[in-house]
Protein backbone atom coordinates (compact mmCIF):
# COMPACT_ATOMS: atom_id res chain seq x y z
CA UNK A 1 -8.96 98.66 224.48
CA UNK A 2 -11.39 101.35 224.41
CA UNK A 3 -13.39 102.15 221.43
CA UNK A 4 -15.72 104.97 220.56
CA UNK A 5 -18.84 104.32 217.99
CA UNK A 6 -20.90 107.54 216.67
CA UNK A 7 -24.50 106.73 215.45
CA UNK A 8 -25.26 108.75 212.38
CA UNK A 9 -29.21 108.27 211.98
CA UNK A 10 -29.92 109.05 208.73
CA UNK A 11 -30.31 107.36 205.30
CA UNK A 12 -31.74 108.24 202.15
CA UNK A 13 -34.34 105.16 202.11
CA UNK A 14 -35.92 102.99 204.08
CA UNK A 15 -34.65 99.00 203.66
CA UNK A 16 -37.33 96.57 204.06
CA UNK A 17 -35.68 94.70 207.13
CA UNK A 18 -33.85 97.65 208.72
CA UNK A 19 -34.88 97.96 212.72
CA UNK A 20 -32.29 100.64 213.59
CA UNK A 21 -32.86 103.83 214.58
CA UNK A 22 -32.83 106.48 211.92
CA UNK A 23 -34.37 109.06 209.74
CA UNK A 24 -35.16 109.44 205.88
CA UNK A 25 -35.57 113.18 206.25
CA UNK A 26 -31.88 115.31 206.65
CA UNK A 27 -34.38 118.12 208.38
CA UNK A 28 -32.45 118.17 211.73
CA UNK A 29 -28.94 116.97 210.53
CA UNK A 30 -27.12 120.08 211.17
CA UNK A 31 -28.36 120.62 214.70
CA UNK A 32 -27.57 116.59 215.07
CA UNK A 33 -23.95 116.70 213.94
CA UNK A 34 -23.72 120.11 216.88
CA UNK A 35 -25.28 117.82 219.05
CA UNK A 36 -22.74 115.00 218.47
CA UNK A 37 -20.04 117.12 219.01
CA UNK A 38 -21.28 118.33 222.32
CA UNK A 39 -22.12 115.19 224.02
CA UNK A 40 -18.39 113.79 222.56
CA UNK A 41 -17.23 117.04 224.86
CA UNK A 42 -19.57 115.83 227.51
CA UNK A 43 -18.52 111.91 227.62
CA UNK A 44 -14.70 113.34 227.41
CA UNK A 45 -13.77 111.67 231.16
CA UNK A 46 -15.72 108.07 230.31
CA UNK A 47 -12.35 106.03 229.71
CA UNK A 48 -10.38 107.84 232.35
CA UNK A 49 -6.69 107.51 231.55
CA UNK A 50 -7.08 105.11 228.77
CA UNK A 51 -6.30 105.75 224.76
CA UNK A 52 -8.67 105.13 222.00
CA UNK A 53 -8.09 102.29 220.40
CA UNK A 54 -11.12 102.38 217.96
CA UNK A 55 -13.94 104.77 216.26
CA UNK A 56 -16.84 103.45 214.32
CA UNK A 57 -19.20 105.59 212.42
CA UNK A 58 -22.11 103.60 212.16
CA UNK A 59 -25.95 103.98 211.23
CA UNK A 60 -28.34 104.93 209.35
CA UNK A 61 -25.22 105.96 206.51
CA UNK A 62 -22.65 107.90 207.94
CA UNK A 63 -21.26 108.28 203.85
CA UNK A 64 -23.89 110.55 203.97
CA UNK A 65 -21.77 113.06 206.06
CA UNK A 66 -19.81 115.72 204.49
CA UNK A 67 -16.61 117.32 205.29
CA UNK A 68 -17.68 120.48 207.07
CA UNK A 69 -19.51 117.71 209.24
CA UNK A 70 -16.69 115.49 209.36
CA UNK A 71 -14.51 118.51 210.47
CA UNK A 72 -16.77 119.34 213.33
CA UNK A 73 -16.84 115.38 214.78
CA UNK A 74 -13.43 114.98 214.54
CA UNK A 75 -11.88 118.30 215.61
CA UNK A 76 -14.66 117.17 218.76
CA UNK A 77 -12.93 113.56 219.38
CA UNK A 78 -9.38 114.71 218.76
CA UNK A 79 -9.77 117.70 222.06
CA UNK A 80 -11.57 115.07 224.30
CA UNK A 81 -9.94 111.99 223.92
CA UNK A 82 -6.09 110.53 223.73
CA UNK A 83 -6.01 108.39 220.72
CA UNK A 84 -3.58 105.11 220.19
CA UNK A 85 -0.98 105.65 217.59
CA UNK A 86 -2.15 102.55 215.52
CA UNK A 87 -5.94 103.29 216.13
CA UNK A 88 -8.90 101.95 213.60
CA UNK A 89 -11.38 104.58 211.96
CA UNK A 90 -13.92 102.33 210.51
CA UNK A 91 -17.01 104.40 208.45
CA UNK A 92 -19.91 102.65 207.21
CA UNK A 93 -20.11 103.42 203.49
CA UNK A 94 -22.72 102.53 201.23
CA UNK A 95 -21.86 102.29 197.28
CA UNK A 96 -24.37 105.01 196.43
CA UNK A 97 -22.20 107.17 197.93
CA UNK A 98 -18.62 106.18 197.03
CA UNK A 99 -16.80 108.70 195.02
CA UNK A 100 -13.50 109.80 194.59
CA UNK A 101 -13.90 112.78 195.62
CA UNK A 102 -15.43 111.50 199.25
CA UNK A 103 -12.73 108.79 199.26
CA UNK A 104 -9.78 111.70 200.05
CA UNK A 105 -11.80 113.50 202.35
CA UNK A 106 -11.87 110.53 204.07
CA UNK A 107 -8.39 109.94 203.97
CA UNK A 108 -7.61 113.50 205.37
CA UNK A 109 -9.86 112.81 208.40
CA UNK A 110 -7.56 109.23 209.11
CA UNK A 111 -10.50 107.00 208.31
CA UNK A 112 -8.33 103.60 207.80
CA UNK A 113 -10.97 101.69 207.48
CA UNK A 114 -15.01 101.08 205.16
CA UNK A 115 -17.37 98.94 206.00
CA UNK A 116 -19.62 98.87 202.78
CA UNK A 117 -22.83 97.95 202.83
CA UNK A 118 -23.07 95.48 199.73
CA UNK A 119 -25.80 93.29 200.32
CA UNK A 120 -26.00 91.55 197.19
CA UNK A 121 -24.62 92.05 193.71
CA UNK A 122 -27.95 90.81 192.32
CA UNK A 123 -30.48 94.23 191.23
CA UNK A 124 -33.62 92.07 192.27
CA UNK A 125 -32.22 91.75 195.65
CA UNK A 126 -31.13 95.08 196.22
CA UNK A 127 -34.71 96.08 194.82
CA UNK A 128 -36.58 93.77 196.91
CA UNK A 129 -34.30 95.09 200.18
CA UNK A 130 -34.68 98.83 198.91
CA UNK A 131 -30.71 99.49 199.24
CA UNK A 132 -30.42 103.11 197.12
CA UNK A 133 -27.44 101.54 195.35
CA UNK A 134 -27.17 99.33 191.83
CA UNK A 135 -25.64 96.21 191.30
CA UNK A 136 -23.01 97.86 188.97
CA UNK A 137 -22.19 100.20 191.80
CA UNK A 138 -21.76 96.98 194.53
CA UNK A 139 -19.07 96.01 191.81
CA UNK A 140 -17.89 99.67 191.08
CA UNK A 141 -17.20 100.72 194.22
CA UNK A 142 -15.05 98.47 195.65
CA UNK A 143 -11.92 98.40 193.13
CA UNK A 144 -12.92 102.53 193.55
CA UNK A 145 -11.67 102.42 197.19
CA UNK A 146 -9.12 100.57 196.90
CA UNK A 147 -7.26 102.22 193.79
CA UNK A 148 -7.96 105.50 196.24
CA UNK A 149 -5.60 103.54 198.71
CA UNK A 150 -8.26 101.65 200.96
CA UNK A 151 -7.35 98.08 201.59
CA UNK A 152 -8.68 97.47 205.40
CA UNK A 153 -12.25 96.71 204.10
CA UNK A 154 -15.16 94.87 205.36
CA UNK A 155 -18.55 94.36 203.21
CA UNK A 156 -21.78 92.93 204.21
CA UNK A 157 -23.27 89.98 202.43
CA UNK A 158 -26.95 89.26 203.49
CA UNK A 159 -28.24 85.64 203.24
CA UNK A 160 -31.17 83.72 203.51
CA UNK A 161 -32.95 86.01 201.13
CA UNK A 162 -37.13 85.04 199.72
CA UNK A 163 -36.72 83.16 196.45
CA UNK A 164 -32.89 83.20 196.50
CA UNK A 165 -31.06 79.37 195.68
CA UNK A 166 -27.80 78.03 196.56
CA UNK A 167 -26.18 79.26 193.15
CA UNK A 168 -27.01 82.98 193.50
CA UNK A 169 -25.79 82.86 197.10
CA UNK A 170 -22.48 81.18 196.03
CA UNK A 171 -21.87 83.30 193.10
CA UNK A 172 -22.60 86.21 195.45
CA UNK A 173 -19.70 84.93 197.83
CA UNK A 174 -17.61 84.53 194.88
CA UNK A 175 -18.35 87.94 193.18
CA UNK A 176 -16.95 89.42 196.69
CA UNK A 177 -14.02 86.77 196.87
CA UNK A 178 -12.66 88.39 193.78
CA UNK A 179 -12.20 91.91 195.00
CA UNK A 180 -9.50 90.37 197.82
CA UNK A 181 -10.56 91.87 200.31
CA UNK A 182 -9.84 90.89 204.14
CA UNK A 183 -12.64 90.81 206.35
CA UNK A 184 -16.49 89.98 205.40
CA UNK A 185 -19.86 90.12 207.76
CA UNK A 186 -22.72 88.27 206.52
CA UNK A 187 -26.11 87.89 208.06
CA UNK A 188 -29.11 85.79 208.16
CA UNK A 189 -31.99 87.80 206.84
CA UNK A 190 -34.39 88.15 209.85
CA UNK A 191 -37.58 89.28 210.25
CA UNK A 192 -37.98 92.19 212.92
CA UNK A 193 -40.83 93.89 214.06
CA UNK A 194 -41.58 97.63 213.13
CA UNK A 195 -40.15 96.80 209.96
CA UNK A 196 -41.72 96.54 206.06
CA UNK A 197 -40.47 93.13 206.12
CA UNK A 198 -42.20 92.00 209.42
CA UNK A 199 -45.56 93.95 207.59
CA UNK A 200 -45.10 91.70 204.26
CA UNK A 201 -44.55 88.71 206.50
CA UNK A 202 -47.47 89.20 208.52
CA UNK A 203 -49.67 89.92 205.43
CA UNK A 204 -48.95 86.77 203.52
CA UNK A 205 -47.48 88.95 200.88
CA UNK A 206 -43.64 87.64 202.08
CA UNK A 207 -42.54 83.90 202.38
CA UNK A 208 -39.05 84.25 204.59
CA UNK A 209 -36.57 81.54 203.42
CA UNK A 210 -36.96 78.06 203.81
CA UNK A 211 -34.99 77.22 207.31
CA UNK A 212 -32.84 74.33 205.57
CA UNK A 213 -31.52 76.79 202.73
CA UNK A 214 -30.58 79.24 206.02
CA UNK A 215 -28.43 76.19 207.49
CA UNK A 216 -27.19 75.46 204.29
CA UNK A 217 -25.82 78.80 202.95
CA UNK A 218 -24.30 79.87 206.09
CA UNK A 219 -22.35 76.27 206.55
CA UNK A 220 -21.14 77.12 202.77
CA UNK A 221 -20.14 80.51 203.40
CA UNK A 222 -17.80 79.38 206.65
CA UNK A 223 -16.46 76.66 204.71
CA UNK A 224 -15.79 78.92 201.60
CA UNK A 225 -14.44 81.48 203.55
CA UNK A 226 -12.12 79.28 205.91
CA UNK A 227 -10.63 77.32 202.68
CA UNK A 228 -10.01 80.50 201.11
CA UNK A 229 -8.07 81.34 204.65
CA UNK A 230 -10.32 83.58 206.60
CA UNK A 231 -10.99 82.97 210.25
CA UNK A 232 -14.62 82.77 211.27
CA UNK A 233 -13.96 84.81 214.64
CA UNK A 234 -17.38 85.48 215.21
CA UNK A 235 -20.64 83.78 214.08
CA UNK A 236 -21.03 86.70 211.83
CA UNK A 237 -17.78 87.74 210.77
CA UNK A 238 -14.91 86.36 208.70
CA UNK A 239 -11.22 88.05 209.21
CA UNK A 240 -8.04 87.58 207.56
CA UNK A 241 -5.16 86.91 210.08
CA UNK A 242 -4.69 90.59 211.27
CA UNK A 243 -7.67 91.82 210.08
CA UNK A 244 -9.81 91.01 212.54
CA UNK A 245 -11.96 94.42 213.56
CA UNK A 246 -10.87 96.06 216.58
CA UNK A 247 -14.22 97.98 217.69
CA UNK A 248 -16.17 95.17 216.86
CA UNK A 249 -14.20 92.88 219.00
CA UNK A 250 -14.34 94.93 222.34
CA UNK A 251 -17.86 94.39 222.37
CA UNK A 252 -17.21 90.33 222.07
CA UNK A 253 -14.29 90.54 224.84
CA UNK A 254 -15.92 93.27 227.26
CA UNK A 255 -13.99 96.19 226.99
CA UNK A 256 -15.68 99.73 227.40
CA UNK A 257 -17.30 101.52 224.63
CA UNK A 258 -19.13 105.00 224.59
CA UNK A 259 -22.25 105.24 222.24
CA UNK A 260 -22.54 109.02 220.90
CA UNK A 261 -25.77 110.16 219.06
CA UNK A 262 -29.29 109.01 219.42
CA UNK A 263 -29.84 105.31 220.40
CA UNK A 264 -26.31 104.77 220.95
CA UNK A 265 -25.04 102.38 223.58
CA UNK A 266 -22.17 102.07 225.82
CA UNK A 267 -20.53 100.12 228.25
CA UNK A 268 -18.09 100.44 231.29
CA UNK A 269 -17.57 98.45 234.29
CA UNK A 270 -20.61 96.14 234.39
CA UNK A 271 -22.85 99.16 233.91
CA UNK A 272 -25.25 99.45 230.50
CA UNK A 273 -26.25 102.98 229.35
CA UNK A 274 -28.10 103.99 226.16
CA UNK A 275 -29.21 106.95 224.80
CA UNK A 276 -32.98 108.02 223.67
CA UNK A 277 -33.71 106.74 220.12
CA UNK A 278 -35.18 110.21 218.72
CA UNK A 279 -33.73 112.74 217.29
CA UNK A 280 -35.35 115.48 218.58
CA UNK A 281 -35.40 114.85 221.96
CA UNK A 282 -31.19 113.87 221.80
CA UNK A 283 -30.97 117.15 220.48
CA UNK A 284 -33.34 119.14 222.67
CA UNK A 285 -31.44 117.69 225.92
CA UNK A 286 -27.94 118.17 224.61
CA UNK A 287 -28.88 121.24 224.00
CA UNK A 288 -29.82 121.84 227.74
CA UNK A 289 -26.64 119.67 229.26
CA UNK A 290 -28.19 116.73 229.77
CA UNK A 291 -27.52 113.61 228.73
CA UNK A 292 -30.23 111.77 227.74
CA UNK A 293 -29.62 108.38 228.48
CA UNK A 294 -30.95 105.67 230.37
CA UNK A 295 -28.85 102.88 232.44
CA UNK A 296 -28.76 99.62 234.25
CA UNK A 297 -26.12 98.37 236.45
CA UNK A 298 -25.81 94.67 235.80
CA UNK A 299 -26.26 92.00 238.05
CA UNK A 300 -23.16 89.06 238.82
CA UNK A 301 -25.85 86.87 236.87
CA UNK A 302 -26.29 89.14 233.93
CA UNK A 303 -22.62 89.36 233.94
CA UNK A 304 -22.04 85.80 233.72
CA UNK A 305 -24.76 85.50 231.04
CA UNK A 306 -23.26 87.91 228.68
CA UNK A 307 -20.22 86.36 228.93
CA UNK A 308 -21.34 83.28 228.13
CA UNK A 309 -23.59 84.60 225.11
CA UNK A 310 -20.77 86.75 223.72
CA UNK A 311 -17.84 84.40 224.49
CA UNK A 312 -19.88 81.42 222.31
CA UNK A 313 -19.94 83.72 219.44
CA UNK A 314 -16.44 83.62 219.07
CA UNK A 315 -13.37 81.93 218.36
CA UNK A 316 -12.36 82.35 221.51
CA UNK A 317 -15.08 81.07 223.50
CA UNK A 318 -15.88 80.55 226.95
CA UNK A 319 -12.60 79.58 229.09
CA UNK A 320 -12.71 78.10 232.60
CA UNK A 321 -10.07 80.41 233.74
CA UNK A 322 -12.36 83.29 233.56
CA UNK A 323 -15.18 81.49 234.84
CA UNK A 324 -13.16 80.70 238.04
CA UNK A 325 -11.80 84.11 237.90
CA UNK A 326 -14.80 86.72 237.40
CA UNK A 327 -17.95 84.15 237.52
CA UNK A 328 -17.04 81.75 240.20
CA UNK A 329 -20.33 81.69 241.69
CA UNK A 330 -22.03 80.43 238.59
CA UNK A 331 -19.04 78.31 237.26
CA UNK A 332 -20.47 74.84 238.12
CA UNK A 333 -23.31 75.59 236.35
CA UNK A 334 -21.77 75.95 233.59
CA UNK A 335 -20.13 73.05 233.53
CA UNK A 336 -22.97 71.14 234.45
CA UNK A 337 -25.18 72.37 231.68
CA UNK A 338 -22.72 72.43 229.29
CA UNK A 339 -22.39 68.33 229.22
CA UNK A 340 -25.42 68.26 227.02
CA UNK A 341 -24.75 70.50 223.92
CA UNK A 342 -21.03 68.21 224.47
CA UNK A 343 -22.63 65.62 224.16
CA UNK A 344 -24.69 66.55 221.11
CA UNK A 345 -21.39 67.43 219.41
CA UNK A 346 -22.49 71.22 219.39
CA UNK A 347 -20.09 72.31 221.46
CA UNK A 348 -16.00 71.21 222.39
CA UNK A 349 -13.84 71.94 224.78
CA UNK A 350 -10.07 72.88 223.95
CA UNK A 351 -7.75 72.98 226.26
CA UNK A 352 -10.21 74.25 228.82
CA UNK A 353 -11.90 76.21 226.21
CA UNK A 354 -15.63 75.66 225.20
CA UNK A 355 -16.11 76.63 221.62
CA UNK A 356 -19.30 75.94 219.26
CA UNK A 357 -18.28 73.32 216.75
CA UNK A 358 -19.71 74.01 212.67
CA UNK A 359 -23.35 72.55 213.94
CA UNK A 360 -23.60 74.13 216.82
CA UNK A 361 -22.79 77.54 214.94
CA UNK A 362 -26.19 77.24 213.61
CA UNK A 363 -27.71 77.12 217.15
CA UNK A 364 -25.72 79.65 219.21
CA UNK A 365 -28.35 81.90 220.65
CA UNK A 366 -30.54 78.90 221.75
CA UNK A 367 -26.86 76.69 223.58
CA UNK A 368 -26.44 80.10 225.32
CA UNK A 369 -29.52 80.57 226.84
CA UNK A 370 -29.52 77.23 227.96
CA UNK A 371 -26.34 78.09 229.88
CA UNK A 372 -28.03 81.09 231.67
CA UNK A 373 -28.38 81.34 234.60
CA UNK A 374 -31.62 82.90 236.02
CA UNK A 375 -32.13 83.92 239.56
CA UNK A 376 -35.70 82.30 241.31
């Protein structure tokens, strides 16, 4: 598997809790999108021999791209790279910008799959997060897609929202439910810094969620989700049987990625490169054939800790096969240190196979840290 993402760094507003990197102002978006294409022409040899099995527009709002830019990225991808017959085109779409007209120009580009950015169907949400889009347009656009012929969908559901109750939060899971669709990634709302959000919280003029709520709408959302037949494959994300997302899940499992555009990431052989997170700099070096990244070569112990902390996250969990295989010299302690959270009934072990049970979901980044291993 081999998957590349493109980070499209621009949106038309600023949300409250957004940390990523990208710009309100469309100033440089031309010279961007030539950029893109370039350093797509420049990464062209990163997966060697092997086929594309994924691309993922991500942001900022990639719906925000047109087709003349469209035409440019993919004409790019299509002379640098082989691509799998059955490969996933996932765009991140947000309802603001669904049309019909958009919808067939991405069809004609092979975009199989949207990601849309719902949020909440509730205006005083959406208000209070500063999305762009309505509540009637969360509900609008998805039957919109879908009678233009897009079925592989994802949508985002936030939770743990200020002043939000266990009814709004199931009727928002419901609401979505409806629209039978086949995967769904919902998120804890969580307070970063550099953000609005962090600024409110900081001020007094924000009270985040009571913690209890947190636990208690994300154990009803992956027992909703699991009755209605969805498998909770990663803490975040709920699949369908075949619908599980390709590009996300070569991050989980460790297969290489290349990051295009500014702050991008990528990954390939236990090496770590990202990109500079501004714009004008990506673009000024690009320009000059460099590409302006950063990396790290990781360590047999930073190895073994991201597998631990990406294997918990899943379904598939952490196996003792591939600790004995690829992280032999840190196997034992594992399996010392993982006797407590066993214990606890956080974790259990099938068939060799140490998975997070419901509980322990709600305390995955803290088990997996405990599980590191750090050098003296």
């Amino acid at each position: 598997m081999s998957g590349v993402y493109i980070h499209i760094p621009f949106c038309k507003q600023a949300c409250t809790y957004c940390n990523f990197h990208f710009s309100t102002s469309l100033k440089y978006k031309d010279s961007l999108i030539s950029a893109i294409c370039k350093e797509i022409k420049y990464q062209q040899s990163f997966f060697q021999k092997n086929e594309l099995t994924s691309i993922y527009f991500g942001g900022g709002s990639p719906s925000l791209l047109n087709e003349q830019d469209l035409d440019l990225i993919f004409e790019a991808l299509a002379a640098s790279f082989v691509w799998h017959k059955d490969i996933e085109i996932t765009l991140e779409a947000n309802p603001d910008d669904i049309t019909k007209e958009i919808c067939d120009v991405w069809k004609k580009y092979g975009i199989n799959r949207l990601s849309i950015g719902i949020q909440s169907f509730f205006g005083k949400d959406l208000q209070w997060m500063n999305r762009a889009h309505s509540a009637e347009q969360a509900s609008f656009c998805i039957p919109l897609v879908q009678d233009k012929g897009f079925h592989n969908l994802t949508c985002d559901l936030i939770y743990g929202i200020p002043d939000s109750d266990m009814v709004q939060w199931e009727d928002n899971i419901q609401k979505l439910l409806h629209f039978d669709i086949p995967h769904i990634s919902s998120y804890a709302l969580t307070v970063e810094e550099k953000t609005l959000l962090h600024h409110q919280v900081q001020n007094n003029k924000i009270k985040p969620a009571d913690e209890k709520l947190v636990e208690q709408q994300f154990l009803f959302l992956v027992q909703k989700l699991e009755n209605e037949g969805f498998d909770h494959y990663e803490i975040s994300n709920f699949g369908q049987p075949g619908h599980h997302a390709v590009h996300n899940t070569s991050y989980w499992k460790g297969f290489p990625y290349l990051g295009i555009g500014p702050s991008a990431h990528s990954y390939q052989a236990g090496t770590r490169y990202w990109n500079i997170a501004n714009n004008a700099l990506y673009i000024k070096d690009i320009e000059s054939g460099i590409l302006p990244q950063e990396s790290e070569v990781l360590s047999p112990a930073d190895q073994y800790n991201e597998y631990v902390m990406t294997g918990l996250r899943t379904m598939w969990g952490v196996e003792t096969k591939t600790l004995m295989d690829h992280h032999l010299a840190f196997a034992e302690w594992f399996l010392q240190q993982i006797k407590i959270p066993l214990e606890r009934g956080l974790v259990e072990n099938k068939k060799d196979t140490y998975v997070l049970t419901k509980q322990g979901k709600l305390f995955a980044d803290g088990i997996a840290s405990d599980l590191f291993y750090i050098p003296d």
